[in-house]
C-alpha atoms as a PDB file:
ATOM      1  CA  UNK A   1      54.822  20.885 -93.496  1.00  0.00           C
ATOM      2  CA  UNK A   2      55.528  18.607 -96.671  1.00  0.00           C
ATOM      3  CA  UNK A   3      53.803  15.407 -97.796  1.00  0.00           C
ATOM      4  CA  UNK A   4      56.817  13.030 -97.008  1.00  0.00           C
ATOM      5  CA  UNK A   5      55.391  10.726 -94.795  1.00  0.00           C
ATOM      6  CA  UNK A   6      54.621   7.262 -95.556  1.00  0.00           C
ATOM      7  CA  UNK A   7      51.626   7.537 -93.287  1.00  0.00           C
ATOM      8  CA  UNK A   8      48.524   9.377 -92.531  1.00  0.00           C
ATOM      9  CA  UNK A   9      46.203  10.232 -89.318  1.00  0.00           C
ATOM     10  CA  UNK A  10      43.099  11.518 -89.545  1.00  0.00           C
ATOM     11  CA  UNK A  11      40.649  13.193 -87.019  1.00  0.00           C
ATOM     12  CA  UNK A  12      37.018  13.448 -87.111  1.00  0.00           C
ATOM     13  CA  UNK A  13      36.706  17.292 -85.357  1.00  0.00           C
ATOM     14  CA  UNK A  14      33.586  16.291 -83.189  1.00  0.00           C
ATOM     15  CA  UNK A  15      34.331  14.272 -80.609  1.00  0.00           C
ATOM     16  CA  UNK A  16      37.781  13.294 -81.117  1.00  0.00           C
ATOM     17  CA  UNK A  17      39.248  16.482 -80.420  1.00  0.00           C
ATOM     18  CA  UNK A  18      36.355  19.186 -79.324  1.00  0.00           C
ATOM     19  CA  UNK A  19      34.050  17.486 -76.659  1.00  0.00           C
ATOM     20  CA  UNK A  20      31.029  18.342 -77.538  1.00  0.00           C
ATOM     21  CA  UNK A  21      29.187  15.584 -75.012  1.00  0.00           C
ATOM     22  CA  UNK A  22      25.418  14.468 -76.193  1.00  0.00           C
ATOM     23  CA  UNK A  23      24.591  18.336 -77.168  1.00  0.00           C
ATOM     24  CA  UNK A  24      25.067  17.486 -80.886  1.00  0.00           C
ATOM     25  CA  UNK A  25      22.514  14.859 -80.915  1.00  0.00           C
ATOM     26  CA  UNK A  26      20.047  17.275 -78.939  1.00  0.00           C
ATOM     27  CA  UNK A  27      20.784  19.493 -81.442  1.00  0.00           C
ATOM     28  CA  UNK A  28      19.613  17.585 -84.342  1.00  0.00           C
ATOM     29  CA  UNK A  29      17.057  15.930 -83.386  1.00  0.00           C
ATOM     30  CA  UNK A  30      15.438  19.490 -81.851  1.00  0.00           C
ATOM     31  CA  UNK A  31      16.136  21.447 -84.967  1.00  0.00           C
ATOM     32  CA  UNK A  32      14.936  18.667 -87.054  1.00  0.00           C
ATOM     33  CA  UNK A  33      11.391  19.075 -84.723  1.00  0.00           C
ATOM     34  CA  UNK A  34      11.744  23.096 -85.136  1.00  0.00           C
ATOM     35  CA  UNK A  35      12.027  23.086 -89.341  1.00  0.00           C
ATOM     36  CA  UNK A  36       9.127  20.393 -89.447  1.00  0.00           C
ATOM     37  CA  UNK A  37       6.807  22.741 -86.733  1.00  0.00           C
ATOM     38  CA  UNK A  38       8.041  25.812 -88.633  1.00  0.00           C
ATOM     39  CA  UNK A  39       6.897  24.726 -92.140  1.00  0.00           C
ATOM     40  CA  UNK A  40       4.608  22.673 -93.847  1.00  0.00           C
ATOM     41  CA  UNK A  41       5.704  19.827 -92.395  1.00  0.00           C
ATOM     42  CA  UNK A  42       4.166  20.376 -88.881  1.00  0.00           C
ATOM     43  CA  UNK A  43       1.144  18.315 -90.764  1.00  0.00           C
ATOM     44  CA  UNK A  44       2.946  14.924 -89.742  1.00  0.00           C
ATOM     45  CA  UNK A  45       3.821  15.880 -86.426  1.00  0.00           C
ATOM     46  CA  UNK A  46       1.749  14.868 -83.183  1.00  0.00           C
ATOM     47  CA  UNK A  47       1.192  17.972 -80.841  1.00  0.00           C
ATOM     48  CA  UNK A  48      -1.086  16.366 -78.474  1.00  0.00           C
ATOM     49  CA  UNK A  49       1.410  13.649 -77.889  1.00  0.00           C
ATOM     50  CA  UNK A  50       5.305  14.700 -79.087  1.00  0.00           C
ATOM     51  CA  UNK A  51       6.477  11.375 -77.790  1.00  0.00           C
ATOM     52  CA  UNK A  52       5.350  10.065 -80.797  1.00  0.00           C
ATOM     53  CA  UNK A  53       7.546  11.787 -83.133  1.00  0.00           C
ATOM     54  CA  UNK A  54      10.662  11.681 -80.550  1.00  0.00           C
ATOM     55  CA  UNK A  55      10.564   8.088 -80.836  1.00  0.00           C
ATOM     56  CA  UNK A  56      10.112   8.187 -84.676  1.00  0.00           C
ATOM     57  CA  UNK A  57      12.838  11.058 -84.902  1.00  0.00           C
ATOM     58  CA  UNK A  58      15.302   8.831 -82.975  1.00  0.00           C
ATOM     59  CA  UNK A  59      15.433   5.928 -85.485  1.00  0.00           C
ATOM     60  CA  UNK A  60      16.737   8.220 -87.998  1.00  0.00           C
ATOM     61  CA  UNK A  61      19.310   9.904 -85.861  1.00  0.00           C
ATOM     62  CA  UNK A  62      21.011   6.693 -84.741  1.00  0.00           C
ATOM     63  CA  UNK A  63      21.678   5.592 -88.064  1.00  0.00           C
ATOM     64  CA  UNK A  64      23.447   8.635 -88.939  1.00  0.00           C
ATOM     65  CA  UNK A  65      25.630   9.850 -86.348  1.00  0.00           C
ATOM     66  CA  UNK A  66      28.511  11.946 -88.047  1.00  0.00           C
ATOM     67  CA  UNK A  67      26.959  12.075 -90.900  1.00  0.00           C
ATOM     68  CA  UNK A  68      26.440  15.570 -92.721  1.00  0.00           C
ATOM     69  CA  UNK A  69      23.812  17.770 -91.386  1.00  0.00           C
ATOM     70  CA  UNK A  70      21.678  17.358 -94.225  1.00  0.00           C
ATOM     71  CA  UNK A  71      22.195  13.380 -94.654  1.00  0.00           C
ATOM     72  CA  UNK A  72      20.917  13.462 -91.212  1.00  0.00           C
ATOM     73  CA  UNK A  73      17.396  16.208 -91.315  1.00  0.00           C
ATOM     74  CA  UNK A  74      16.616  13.850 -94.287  1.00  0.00           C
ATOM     75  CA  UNK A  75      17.350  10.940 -92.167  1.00  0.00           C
ATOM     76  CA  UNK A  76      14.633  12.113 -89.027  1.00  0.00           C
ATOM     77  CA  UNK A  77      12.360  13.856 -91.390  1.00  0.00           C
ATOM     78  CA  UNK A  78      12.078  10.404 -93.580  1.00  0.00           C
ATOM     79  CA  UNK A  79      10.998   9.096 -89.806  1.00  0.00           C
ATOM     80  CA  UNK A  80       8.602  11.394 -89.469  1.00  0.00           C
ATOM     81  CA  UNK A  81       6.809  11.071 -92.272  1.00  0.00           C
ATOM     82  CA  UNK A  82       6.956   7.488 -93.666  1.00  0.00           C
ATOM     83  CA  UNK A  83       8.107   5.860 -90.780  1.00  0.00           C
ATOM     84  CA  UNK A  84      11.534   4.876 -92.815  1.00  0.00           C
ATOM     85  CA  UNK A  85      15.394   5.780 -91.069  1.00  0.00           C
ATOM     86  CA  UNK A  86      16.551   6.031 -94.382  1.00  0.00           C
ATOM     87  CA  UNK A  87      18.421   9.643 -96.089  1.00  0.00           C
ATOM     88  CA  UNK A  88      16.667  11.037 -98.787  1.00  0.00           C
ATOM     89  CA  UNK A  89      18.853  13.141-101.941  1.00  0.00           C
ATOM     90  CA  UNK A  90      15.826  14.688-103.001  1.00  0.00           C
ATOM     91  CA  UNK A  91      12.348  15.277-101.450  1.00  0.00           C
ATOM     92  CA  UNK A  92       9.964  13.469-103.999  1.00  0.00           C
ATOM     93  CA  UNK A  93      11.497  10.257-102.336  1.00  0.00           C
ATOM     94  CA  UNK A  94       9.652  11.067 -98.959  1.00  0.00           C
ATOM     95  CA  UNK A  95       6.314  10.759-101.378  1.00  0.00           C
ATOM     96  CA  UNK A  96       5.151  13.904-100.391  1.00  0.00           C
ATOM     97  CA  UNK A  97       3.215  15.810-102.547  1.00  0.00           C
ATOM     98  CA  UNK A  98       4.788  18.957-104.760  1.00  0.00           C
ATOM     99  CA  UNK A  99       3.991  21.872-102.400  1.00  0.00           C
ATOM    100  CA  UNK A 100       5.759  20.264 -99.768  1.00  0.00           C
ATOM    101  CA  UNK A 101       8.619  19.174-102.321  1.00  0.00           C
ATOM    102  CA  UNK A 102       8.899  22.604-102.439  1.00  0.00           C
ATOM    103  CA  UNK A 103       8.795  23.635 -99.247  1.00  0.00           C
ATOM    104  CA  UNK A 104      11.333  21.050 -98.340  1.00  0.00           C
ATOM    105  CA  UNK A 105      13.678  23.741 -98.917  1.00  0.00           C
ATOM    106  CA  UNK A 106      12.841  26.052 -96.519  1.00  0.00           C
ATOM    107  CA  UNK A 107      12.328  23.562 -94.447  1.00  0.00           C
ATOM    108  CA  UNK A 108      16.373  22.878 -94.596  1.00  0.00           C
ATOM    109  CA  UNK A 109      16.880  26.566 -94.376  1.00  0.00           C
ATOM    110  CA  UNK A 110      15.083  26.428 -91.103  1.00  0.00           C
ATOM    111  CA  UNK A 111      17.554  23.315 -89.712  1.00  0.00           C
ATOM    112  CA  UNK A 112      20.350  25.149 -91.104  1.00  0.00           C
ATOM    113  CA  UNK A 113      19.954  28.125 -88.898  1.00  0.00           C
ATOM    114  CA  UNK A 114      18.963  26.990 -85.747  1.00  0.00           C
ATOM    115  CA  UNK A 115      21.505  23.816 -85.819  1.00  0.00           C
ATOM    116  CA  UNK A 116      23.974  26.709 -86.440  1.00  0.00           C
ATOM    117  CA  UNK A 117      22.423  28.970 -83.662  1.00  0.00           C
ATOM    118  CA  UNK A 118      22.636  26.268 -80.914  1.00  0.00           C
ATOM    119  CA  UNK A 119      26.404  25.169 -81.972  1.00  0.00           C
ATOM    120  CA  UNK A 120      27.299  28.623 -82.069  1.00  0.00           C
ATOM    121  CA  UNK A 121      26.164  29.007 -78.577  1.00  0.00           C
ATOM    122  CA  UNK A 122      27.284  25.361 -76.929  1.00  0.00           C
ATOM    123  CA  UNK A 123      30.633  26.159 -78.764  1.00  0.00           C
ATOM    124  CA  UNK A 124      31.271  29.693 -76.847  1.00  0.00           C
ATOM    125  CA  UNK A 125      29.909  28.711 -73.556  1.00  0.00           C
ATOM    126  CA  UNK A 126      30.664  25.123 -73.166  1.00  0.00           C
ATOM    127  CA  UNK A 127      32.792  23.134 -75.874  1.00  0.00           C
ATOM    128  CA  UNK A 128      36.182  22.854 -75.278  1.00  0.00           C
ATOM    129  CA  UNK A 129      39.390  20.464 -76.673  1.00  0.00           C
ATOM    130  CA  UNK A 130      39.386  17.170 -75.207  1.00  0.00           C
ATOM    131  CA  UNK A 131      42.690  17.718 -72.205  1.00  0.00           C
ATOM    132  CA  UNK A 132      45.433  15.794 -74.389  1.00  0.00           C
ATOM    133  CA  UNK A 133      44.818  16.607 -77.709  1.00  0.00           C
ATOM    134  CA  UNK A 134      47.176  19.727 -78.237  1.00  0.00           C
ATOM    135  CA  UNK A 135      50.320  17.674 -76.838  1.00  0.00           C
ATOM    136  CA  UNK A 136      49.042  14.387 -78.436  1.00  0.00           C
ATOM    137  CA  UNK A 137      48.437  16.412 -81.995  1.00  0.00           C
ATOM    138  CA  UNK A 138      52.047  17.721 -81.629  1.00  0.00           C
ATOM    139  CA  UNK A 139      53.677  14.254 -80.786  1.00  0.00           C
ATOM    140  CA  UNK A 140      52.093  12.262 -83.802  1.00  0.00           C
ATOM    141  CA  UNK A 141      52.667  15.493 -86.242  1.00  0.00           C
ATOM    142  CA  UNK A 142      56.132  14.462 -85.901  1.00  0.00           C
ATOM    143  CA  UNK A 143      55.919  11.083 -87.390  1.00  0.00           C
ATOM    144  CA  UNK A 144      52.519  10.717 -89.359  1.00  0.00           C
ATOM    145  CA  UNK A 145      50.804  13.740 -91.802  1.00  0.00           C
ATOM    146  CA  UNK A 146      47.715  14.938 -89.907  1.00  0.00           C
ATOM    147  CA  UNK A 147      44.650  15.695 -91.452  1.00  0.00           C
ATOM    148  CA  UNK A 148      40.916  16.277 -90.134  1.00  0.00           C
ATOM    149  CA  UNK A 149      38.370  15.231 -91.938  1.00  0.00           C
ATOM    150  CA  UNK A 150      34.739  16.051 -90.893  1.00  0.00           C
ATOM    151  CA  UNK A 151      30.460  15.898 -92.009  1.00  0.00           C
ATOM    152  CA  UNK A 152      30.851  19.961 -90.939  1.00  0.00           C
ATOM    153  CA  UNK A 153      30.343  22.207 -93.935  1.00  0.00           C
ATOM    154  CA  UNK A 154      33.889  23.659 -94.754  1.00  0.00           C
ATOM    155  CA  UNK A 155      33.677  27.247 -94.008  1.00  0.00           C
ATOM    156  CA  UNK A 156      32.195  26.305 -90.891  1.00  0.00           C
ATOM    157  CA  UNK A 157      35.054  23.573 -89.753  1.00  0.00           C
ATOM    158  CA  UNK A 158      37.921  26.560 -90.619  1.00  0.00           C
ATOM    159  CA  UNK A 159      36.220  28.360 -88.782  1.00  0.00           C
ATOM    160  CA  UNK A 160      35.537  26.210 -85.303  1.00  0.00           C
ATOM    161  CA  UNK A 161      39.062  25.284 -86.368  1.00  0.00           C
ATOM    162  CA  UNK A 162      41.029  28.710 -85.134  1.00  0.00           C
ATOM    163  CA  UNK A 163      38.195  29.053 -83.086  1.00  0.00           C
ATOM    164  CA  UNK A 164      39.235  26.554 -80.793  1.00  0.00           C
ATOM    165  CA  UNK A 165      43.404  27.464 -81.578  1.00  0.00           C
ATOM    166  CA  UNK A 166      44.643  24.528 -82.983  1.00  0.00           C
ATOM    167  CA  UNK A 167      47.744  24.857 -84.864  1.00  0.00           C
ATOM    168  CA  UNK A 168      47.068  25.111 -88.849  1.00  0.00           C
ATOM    169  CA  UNK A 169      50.967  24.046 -89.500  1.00  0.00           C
ATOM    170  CA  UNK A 170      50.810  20.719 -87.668  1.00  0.00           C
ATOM    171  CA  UNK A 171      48.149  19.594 -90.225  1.00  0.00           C
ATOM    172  CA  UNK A 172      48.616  18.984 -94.069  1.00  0.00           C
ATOM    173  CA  UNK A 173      44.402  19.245 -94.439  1.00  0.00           C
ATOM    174  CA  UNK A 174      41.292  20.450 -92.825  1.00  0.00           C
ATOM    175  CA  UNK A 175      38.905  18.708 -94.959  1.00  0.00           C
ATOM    176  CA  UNK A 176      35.152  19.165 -94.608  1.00  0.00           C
ATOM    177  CA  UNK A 177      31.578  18.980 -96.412  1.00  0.00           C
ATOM    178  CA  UNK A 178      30.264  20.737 -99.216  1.00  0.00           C
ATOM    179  CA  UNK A 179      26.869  23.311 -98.473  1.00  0.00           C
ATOM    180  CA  UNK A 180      24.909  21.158 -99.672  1.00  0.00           C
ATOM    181  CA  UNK A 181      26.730  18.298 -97.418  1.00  0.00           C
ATOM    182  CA  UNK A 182      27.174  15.961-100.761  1.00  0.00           C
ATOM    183  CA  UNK A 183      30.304  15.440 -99.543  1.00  0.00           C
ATOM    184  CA  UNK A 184      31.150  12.614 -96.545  1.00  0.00           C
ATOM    185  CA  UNK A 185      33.827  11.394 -94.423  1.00  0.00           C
ATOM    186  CA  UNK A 186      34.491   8.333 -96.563  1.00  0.00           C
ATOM    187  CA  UNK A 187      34.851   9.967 -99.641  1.00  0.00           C
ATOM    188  CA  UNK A 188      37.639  12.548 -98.234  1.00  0.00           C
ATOM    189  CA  UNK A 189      39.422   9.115 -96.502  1.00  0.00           C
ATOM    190  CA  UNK A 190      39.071   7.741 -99.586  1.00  0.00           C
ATOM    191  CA  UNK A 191      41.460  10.980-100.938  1.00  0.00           C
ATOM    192  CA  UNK A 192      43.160  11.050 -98.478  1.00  0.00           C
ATOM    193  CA  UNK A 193      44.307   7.618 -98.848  1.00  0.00           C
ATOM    194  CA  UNK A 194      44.838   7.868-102.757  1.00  0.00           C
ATOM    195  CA  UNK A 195      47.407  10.411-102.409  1.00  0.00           C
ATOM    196  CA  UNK A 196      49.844   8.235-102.113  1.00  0.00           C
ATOM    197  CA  UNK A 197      49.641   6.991 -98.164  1.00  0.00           C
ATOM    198  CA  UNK A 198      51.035   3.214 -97.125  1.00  0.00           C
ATOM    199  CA  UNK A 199      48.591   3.745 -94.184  1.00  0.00           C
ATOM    200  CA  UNK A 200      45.700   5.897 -93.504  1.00  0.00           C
ATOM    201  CA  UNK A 201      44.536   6.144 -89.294  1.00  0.00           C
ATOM    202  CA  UNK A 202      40.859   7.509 -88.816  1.00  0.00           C
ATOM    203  CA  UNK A 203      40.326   8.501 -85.493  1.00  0.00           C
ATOM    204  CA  UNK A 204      36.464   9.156 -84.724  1.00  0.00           C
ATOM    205  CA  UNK A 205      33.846   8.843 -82.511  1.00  0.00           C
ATOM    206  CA  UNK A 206      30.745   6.623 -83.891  1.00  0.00           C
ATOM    207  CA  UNK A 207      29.667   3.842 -85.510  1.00  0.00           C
ATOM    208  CA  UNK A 208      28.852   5.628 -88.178  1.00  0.00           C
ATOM    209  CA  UNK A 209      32.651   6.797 -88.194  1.00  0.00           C
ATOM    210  CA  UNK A 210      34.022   3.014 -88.212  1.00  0.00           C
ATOM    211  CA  UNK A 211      31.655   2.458 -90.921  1.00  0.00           C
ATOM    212  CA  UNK A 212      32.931   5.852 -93.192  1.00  0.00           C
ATOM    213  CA  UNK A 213      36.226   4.101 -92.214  1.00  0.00           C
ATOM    214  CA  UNK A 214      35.550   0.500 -93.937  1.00  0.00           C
ATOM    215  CA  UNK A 215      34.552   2.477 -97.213  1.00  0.00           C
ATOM    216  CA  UNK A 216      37.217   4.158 -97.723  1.00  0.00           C
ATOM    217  CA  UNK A 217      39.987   1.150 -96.620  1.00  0.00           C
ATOM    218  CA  UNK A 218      41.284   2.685 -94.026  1.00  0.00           C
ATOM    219  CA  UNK A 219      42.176   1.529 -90.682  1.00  0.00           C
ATOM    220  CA  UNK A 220      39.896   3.384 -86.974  1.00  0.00           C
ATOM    221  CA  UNK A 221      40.724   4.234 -83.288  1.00  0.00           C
ATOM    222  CA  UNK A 222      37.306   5.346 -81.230  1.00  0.00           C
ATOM    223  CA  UNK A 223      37.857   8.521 -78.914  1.00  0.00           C
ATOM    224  CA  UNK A 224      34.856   8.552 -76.512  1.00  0.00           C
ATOM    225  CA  UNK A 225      36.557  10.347 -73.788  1.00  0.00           C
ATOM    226  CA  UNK A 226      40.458  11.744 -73.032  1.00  0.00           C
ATOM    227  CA  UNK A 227      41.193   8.615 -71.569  1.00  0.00           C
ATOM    228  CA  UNK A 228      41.120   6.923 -74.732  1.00  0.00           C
ATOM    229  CA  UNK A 229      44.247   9.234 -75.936  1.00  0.00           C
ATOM    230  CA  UNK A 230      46.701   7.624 -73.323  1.00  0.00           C
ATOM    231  CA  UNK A 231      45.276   3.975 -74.950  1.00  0.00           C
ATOM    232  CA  UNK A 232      45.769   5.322 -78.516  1.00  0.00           C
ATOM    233  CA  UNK A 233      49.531   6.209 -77.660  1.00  0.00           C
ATOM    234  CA  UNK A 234      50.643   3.263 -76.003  1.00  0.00           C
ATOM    235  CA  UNK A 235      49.020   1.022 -78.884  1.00  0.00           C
ATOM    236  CA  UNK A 236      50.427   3.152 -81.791  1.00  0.00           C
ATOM    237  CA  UNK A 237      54.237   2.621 -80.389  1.00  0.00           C
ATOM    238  CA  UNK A 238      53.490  -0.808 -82.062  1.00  0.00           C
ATOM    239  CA  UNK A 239      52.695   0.596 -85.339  1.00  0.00           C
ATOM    240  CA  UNK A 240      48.670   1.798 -86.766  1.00  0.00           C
ATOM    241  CA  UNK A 241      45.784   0.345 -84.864  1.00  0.00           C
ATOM    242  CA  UNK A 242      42.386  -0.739 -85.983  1.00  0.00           C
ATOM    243  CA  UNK A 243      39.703  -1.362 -84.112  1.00  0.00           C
ATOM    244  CA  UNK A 244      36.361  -2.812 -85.697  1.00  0.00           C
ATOM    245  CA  UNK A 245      33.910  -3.661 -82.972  1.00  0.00           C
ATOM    246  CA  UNK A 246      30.846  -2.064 -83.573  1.00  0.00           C
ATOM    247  CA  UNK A 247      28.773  -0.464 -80.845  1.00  0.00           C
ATOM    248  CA  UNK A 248      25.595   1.125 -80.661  1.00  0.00           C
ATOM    249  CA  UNK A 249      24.181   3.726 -77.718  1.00  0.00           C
ATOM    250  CA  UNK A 250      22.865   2.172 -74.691  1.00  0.00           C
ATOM    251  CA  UNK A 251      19.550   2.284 -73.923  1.00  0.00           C
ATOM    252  CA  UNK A 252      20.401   4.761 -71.232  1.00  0.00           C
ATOM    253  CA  UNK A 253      21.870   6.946 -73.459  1.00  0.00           C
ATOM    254  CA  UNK A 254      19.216   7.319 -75.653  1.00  0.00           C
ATOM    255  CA  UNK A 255      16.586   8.263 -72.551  1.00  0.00           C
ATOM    256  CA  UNK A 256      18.597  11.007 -71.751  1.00  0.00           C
ATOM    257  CA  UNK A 257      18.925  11.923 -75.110  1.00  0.00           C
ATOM    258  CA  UNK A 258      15.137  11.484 -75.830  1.00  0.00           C
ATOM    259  CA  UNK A 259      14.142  13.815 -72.517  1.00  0.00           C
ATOM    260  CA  UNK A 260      15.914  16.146 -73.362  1.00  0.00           C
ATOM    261  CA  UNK A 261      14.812  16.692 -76.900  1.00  0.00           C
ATOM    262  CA  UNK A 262      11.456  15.648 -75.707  1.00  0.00           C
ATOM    263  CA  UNK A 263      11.187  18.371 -72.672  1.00  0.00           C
ATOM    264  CA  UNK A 264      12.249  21.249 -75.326  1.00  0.00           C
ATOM    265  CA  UNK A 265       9.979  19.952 -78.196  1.00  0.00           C
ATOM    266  CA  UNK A 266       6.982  20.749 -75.737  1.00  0.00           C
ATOM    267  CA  UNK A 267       8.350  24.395 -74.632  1.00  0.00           C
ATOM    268  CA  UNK A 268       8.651  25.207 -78.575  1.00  0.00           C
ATOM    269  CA  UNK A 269       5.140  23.603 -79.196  1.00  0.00           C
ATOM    270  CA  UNK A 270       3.769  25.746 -76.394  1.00  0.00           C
ATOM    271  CA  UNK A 271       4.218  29.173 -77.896  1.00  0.00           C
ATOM    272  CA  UNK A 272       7.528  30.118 -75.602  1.00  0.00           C
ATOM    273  CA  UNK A 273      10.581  30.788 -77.757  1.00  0.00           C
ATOM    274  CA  UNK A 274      13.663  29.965 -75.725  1.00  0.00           C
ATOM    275  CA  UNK A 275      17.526  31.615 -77.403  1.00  0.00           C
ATOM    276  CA  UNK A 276      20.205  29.734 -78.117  1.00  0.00           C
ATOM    277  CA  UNK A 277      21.916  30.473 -75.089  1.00  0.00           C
ATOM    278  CA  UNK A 278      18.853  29.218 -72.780  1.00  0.00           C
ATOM    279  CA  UNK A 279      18.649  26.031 -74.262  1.00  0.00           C
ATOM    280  CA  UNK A 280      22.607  25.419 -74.191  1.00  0.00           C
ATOM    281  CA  UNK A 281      22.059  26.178 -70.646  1.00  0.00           C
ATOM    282  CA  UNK A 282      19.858  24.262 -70.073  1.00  0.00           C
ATOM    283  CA  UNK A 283      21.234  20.894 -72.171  1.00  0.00           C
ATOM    284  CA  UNK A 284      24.270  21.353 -70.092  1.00  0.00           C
ATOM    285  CA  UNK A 285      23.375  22.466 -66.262  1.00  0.00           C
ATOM    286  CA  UNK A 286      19.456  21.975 -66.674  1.00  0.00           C
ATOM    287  CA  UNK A 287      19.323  25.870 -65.751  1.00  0.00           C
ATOM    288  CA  UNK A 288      18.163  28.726 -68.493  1.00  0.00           C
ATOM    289  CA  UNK A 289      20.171  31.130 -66.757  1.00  0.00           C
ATOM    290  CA  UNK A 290      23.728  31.618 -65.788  1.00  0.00           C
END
């Protein structure tokens, strides 16, 4: 496949075309909790009453949805311990002292490897493709250059990439985020876009997405669920969409989200270590077992 043309689509992987339901956000906001009990950080947290730092945690996450995993531990940590939803590049800006600007480090090692551990295990037992997006992939291949472009650290978007079997030849690029997740969505739109493209398509899943989106110039379609595939192919027979309505998650949606995280804060703050695999299980049937 050859860059010849005039324009470009773009897929977020999340979402758009693996369905991975709420369990991401469960996932970082839990792991977040985890590095913060497993290091020095525990200090700011509230074991007598975990509410307390679920409904801190949770104005970080929502402000970073998409983002790359580190943008977003800074994000919940920052909530944690000065009460700001704001990302952090380095840890003096939480204004905690330097033993803890140390261990801030360790403290993203932790996040690293449990995020890792619980998408490792959602991805093998319950993530699969959204239903139409093989067979819409291979219609739009033929008229637009595909690319994805994702907050997932590279070697870990190749990766869930074949992992999941999507066809390497029907995309020009699988871009993703340095380690050190430096590198966003807007900034590889903004590439993308710059090499030459009349019209760039980004095709994600959150706010946050829409908003990567508007940096880099580029026109968005939302995917929240398969449905929205028919909707993007019968507007797209009239040429790119864009859609620019910003929405947030309902209050509902965040309860859910907040019990969940909530219930499995308290089993880790109890003493009882739960694998990967049990609390998969458990985000997606409510069982630990098969």
């Amino acid at each position: 496949m050859t860059n010849m043309k005039k324009n470009a689509i773009v897929f977020d992987f999340d979402g758009p075309l693996v369905n991975s339901g709420w369990d991401k956000s469960i996932h970082i906001l839990f792991s977040s909790f985890v590095a913060c009990w497993d290091t020095g950080f525990r200090k700011f947290l509230h074991p007598d009453n975990l509410e307390i730092d679920i409904n801190k945690m949770i104005q970080g996450f929502v402000k970073y949805p998409g983002a790359p995993r580190f943008q977003q531990l800074s994000a919940v940590v920052s909530c944690i311990v000065r009460n700001k939803p704001e990302s952090v590049k380095e840890p003096y800006e939480l204004g905690v002292d330097e033993n803890l600007q140390k261990e801030y480090k360790k403290l993203q090692k932790r996040y690293n490897e449990f995020y890792s551990g619980l998408n490792n295990a959602a991805a093998r037992l319950f993530w699969k493709p959204l239903p139409p997006v093989r067979k819409v992939i291979e219609t739009l291949s033929k008229d637009y250059d595909l690319y994805v472009a994702s907050g997932i650290i590279q070697e870990i978007l190749e990766k869930d990439f074949d992992h999941y079997g999507f066809d390497r030849k029907l995309f020009l690029g699988i871009k993703g985020s340095d380690p050190a997740g430096a590198i966003d969505k807007a900034e590889i739109l903004k590439q993308i876009k710059n090499s030459g493209y009349e019209d760039v398509l980004f095709i994600g899943d959150s706010s946050k997405d829409l908003e990567y989106a508007r940096k880099a110039g580029v026109k968005f379609f939302r995917i929240k669920t398969a449905d929205d595939y028919e909707r993007l192919m019968n507007q797209i027979k009239n040429g790119l969409p864009d859609e620019q309505d910003i929405w947030e998650y309902t209050e509902q949606e965040l309860e859910i989200i907040k019990s969940k995280v909530l219930f499995l804060m308290k089993i880790y703050a109890s003493g009882k270590k739960l694998s990967y695999q049990d609390i998969t299980r458990w985000i997606n049937t409510g069982r630990f077992s098969p």
